[in-house]
N, C-alpha and C. Protein backbone atom coordinates (compact mmCIF):
# COMPACT_ATOMS: atom_id res chain seq x y z
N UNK A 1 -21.09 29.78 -8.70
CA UNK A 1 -20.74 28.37 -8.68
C UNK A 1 -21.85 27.58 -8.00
N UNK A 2 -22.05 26.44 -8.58
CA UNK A 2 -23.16 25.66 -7.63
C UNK A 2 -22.59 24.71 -6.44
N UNK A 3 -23.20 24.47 -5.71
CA UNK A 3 -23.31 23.30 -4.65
C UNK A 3 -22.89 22.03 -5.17
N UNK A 4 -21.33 21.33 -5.08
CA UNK A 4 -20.65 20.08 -5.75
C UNK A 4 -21.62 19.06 -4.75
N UNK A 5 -21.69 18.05 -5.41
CA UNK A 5 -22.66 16.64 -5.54
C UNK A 5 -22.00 15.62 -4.49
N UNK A 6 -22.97 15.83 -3.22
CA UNK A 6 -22.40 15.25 -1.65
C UNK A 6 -21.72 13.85 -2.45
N UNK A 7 -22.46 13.12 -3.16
CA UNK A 7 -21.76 11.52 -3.60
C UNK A 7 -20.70 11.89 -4.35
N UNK A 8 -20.19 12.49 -5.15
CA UNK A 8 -19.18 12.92 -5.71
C UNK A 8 -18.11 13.54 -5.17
N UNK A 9 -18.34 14.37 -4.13
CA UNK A 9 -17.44 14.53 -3.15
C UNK A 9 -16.54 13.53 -2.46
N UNK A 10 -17.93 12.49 -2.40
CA UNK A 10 -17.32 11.67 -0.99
C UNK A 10 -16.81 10.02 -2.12
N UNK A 11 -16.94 10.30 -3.47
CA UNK A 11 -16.00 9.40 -4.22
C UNK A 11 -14.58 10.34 -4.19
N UNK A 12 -14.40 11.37 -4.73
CA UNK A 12 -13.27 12.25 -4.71
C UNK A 12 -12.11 11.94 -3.48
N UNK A 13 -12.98 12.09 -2.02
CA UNK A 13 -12.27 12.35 -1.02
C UNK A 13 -12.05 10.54 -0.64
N UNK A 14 -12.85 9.64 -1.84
CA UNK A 14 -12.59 7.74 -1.23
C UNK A 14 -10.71 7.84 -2.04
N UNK A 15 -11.17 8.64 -3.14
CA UNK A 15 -9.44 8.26 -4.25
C UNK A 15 -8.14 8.86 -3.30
N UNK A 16 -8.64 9.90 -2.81
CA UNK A 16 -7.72 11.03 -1.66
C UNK A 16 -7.21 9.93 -0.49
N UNK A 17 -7.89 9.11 0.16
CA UNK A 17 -7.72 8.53 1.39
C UNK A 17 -7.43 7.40 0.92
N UNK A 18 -7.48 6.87 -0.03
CA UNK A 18 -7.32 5.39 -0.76
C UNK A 18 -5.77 5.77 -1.43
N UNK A 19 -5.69 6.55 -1.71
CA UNK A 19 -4.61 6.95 -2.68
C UNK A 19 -4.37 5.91 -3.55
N UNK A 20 -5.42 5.57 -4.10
CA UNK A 20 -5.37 4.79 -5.66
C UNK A 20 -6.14 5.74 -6.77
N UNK A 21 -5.88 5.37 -7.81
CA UNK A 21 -5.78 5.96 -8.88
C UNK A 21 -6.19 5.32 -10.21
N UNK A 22 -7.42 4.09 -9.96
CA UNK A 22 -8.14 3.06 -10.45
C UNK A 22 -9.71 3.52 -10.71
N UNK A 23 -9.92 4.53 -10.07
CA UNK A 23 -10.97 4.84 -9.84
C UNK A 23 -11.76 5.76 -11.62
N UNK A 24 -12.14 4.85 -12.49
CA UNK A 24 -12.50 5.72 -13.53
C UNK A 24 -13.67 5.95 -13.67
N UNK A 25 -13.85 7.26 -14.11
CA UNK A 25 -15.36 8.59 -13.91
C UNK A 25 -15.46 9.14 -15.32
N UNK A 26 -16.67 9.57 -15.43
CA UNK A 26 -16.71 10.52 -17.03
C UNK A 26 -17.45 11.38 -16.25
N UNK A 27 -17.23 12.51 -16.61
CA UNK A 27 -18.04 14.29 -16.14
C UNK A 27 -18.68 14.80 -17.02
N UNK A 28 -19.28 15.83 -16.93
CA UNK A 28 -19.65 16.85 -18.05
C UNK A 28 -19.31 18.05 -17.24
N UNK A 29 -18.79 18.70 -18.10
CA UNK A 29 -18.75 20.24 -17.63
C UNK A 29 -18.84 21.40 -18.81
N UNK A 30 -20.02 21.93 -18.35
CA UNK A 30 -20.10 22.88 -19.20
C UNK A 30 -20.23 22.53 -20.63
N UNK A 31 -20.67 21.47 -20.98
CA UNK A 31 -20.91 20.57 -22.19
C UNK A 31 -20.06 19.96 -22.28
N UNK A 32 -18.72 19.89 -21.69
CA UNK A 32 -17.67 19.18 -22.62
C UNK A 32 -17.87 17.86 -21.70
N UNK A 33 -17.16 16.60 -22.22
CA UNK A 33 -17.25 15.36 -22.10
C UNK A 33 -16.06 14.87 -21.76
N UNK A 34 -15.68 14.79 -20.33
CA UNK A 34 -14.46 14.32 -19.47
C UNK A 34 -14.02 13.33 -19.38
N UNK A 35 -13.51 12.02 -19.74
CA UNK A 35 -13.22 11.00 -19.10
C UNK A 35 -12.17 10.18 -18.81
N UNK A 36 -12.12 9.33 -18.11
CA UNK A 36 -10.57 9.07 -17.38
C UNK A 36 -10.73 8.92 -16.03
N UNK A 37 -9.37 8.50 -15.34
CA UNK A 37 -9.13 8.04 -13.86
C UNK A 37 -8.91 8.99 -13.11
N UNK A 38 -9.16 8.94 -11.94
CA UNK A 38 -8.92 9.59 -10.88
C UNK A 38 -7.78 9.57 -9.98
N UNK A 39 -7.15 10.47 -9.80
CA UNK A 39 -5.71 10.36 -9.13
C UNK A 39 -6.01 11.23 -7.93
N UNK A 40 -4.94 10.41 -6.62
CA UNK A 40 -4.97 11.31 -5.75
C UNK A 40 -4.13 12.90 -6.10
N UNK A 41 -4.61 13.91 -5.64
CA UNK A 41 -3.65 15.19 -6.10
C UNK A 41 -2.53 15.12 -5.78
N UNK A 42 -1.75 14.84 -4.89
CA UNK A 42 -0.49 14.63 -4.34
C UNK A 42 -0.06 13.65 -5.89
N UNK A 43 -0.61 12.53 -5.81
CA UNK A 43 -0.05 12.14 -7.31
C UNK A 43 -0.10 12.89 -8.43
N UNK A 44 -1.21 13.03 -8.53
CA UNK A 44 -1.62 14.43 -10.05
C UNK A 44 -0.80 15.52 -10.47
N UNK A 45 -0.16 16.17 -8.87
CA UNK A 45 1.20 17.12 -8.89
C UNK A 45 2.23 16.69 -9.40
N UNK A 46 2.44 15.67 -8.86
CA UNK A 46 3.85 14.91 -8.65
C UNK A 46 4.15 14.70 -10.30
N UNK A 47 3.09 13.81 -10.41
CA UNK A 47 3.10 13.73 -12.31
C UNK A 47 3.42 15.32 -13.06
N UNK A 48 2.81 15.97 -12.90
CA UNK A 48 2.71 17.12 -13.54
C UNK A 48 3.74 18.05 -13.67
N UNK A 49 4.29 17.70 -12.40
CA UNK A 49 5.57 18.44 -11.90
C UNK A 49 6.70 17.79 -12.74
N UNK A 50 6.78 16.39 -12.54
CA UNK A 50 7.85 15.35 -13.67
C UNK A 50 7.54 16.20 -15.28
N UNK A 51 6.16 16.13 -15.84
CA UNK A 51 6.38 16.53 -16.90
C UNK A 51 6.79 18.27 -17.74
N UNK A 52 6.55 18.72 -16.22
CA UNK A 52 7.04 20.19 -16.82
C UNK A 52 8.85 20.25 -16.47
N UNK A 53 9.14 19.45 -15.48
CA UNK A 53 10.72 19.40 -15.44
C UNK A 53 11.64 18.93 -16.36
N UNK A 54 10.79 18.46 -17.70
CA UNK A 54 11.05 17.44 -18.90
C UNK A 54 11.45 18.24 -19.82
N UNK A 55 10.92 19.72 -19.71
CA UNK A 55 10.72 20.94 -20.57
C UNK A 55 11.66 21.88 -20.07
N UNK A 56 12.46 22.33 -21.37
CA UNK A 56 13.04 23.49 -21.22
C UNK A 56 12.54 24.31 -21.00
N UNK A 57 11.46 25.15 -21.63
CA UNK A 57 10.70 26.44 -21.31
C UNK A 57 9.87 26.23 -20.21
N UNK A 58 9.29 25.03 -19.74
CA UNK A 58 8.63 24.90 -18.47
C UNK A 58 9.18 24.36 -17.46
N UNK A 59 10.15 24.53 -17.07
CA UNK A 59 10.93 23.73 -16.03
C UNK A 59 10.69 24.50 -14.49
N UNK A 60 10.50 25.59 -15.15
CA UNK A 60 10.53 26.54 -13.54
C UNK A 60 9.18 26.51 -12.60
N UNK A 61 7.98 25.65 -14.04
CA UNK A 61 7.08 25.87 -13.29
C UNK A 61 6.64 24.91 -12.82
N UNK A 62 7.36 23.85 -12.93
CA UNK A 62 7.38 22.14 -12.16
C UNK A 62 7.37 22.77 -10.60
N UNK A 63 8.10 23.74 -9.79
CA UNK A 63 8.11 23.76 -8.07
C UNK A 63 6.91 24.32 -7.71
N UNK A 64 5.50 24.76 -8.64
CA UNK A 64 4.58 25.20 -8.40
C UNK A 64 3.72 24.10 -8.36
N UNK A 65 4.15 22.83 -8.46
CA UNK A 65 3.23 21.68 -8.33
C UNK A 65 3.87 20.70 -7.47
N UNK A 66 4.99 20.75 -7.46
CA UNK A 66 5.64 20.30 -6.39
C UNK A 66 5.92 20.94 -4.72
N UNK A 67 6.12 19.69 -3.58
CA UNK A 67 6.14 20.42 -2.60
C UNK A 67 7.68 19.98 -2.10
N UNK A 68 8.45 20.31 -0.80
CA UNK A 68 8.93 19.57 -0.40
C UNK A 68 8.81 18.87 0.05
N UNK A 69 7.65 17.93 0.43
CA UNK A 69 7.38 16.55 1.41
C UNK A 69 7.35 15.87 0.24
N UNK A 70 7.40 16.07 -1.24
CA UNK A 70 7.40 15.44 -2.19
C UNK A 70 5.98 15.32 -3.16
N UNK A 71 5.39 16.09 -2.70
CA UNK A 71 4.18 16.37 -3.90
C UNK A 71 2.48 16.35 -2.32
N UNK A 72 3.55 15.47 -1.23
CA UNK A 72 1.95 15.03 -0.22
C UNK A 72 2.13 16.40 0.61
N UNK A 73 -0.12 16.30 0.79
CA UNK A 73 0.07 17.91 1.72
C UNK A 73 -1.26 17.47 2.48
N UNK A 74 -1.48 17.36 3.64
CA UNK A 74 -2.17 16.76 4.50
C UNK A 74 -3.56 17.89 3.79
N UNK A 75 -4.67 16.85 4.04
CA UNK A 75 -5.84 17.16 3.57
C UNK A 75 -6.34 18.01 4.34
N UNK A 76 -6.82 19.32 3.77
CA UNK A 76 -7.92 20.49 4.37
C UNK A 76 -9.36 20.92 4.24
N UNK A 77 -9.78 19.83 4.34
CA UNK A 77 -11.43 19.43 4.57
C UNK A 77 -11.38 18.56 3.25
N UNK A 78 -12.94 18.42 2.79
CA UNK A 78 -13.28 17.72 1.80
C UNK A 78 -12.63 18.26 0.63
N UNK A 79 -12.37 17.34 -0.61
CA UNK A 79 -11.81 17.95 -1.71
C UNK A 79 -12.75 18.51 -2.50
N UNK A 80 -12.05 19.75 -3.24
CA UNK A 80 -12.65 20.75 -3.85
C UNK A 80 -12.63 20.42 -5.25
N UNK A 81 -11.59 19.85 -5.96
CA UNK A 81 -11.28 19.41 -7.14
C UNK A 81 -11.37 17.73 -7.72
N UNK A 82 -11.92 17.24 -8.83
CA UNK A 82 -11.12 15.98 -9.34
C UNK A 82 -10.20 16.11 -10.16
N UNK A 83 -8.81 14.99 -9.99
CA UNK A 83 -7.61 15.04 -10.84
C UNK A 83 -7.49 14.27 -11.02
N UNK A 84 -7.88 14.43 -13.00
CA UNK A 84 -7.59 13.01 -13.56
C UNK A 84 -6.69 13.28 -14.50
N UNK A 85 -6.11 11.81 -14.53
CA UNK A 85 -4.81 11.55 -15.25
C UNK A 85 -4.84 10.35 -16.77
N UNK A 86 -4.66 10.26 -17.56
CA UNK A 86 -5.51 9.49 -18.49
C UNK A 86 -6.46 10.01 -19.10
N UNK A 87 -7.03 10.99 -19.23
CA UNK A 87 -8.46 11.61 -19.53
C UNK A 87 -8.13 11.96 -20.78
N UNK A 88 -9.61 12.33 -21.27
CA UNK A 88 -9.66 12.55 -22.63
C UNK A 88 -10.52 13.25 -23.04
N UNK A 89 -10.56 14.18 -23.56
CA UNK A 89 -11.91 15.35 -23.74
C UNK A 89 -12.54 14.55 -24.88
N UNK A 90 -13.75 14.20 -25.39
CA UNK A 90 -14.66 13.50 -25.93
C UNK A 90 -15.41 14.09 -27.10
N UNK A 91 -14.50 14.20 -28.22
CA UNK A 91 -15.12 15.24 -29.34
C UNK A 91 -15.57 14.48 -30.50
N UNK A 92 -16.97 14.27 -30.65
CA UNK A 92 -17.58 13.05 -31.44
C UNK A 92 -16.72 11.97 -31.32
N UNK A 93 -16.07 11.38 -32.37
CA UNK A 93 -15.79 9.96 -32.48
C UNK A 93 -13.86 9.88 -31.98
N UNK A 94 -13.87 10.98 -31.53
CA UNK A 94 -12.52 11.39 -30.86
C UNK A 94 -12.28 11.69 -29.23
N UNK A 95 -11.05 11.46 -29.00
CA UNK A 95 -10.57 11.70 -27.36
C UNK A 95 -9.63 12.34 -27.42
N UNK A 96 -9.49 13.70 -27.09
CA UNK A 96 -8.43 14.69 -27.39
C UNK A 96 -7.91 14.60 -25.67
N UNK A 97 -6.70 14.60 -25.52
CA UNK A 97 -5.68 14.37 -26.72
C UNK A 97 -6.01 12.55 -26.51
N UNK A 98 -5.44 11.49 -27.57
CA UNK A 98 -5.27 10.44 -27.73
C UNK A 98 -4.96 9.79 -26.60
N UNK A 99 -3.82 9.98 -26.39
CA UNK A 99 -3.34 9.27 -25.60
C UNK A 99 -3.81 10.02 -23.56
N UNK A 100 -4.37 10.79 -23.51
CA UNK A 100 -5.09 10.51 -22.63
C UNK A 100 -4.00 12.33 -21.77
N UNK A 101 -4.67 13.06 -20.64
CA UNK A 101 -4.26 14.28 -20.70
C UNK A 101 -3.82 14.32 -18.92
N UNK A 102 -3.81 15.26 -18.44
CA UNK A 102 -4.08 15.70 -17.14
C UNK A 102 -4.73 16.78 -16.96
N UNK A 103 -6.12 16.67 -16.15
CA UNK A 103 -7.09 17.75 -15.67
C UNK A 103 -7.22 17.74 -14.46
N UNK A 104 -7.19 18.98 -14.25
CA UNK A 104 -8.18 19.44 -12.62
C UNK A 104 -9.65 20.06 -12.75
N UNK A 105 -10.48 19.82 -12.32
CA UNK A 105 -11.73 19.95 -12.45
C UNK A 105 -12.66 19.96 -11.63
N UNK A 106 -12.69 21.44 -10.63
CA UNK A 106 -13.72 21.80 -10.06
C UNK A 106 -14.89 21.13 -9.17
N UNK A 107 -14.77 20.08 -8.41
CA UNK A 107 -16.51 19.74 -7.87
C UNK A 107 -17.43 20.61 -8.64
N UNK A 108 -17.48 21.88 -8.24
CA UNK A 108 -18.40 22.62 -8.52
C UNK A 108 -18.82 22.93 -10.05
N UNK A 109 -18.48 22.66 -10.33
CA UNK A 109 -18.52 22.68 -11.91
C UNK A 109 -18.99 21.49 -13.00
N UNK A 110 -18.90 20.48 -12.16
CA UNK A 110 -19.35 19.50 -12.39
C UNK A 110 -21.07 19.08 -12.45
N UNK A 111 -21.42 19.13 -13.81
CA UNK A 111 -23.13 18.90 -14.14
C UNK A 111 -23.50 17.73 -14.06
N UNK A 112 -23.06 16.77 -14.50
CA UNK A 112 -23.19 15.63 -14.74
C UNK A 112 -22.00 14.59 -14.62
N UNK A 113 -22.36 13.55 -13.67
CA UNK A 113 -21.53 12.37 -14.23
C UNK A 113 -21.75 10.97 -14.11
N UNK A 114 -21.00 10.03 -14.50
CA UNK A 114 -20.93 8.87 -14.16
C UNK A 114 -19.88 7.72 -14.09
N UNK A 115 -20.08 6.40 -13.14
CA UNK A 115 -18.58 5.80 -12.87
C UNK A 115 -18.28 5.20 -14.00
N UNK A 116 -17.48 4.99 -14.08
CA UNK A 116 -16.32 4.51 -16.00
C UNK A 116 -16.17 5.51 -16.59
N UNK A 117 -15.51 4.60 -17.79
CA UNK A 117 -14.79 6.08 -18.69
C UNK A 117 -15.42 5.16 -20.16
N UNK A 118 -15.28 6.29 -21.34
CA UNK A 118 -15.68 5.91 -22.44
C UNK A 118 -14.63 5.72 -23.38
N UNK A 119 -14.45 5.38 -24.11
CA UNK A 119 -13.74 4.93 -25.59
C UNK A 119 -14.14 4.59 -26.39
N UNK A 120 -13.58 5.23 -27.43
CA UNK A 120 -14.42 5.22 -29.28
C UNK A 120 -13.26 4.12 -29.70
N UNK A 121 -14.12 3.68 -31.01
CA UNK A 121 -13.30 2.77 -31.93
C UNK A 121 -14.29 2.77 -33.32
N UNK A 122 -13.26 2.47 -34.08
CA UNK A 122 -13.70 3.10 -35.21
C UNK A 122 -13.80 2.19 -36.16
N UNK A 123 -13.83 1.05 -35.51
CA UNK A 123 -14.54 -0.66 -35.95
C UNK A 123 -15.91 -0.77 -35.90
């Protein structure tokens, strides 16, 4: 794994302490083309957790993203991950899925990025 990007960190850990979720980024990883907002993780769970409790076959695995303080878990150093919510993997003139996904995504893994997000139109 490489060494995650001190400025990227310390945007990650501004969305964490801000706990807003306004904050939109595009990545690259590993070629693919990331983009979308940034959520604090405590939110990112919380969401994630709602949508697997929505599901019959995934319902059990909603308490693996959930906590009991309600999704918040006091921060243990700098963050390791970005979690975005809205995102869209960027496949030529497409954003899979459409309407926008939930990812977790590594600092470290992260090659490239920049602040905003992109959108195609086909006008």
């Amino acid at each position: 794994m490489s060494i995650p990007d001190d400025l990227l960190v310390d945007l990650a850990a501004t969305v964490e302490s801000e706990q807003t979720n306004q904050m939109s980024l595009t990545v690259v990883v590993h070629g693919a083309v990331i983009t979308g907002r940034l959520a604090p993780e405590s939110v990112w769970r919380q969401r994630v957790a709602e949508v697997l409790q929505d599901s019959e076959r995934l319902g059990p695995f909603a308490k693996v993203f959930s906590s009991p303080e309600g999704g918040a878990r006091p921060p243990a150093g700098p963050p390791s991950h970005l979690h975005f919510h809205v995102a869209r993997i960027l496949q030529g003139t497409l954003g899979i899925p459409e309407t926008g996904g939930m990812y977790r995504i590594a600092l470290a893994d992260v090659d490239a990025w920049t602040v905003g997000d992109f959108s195609y139109s086909d006008k």
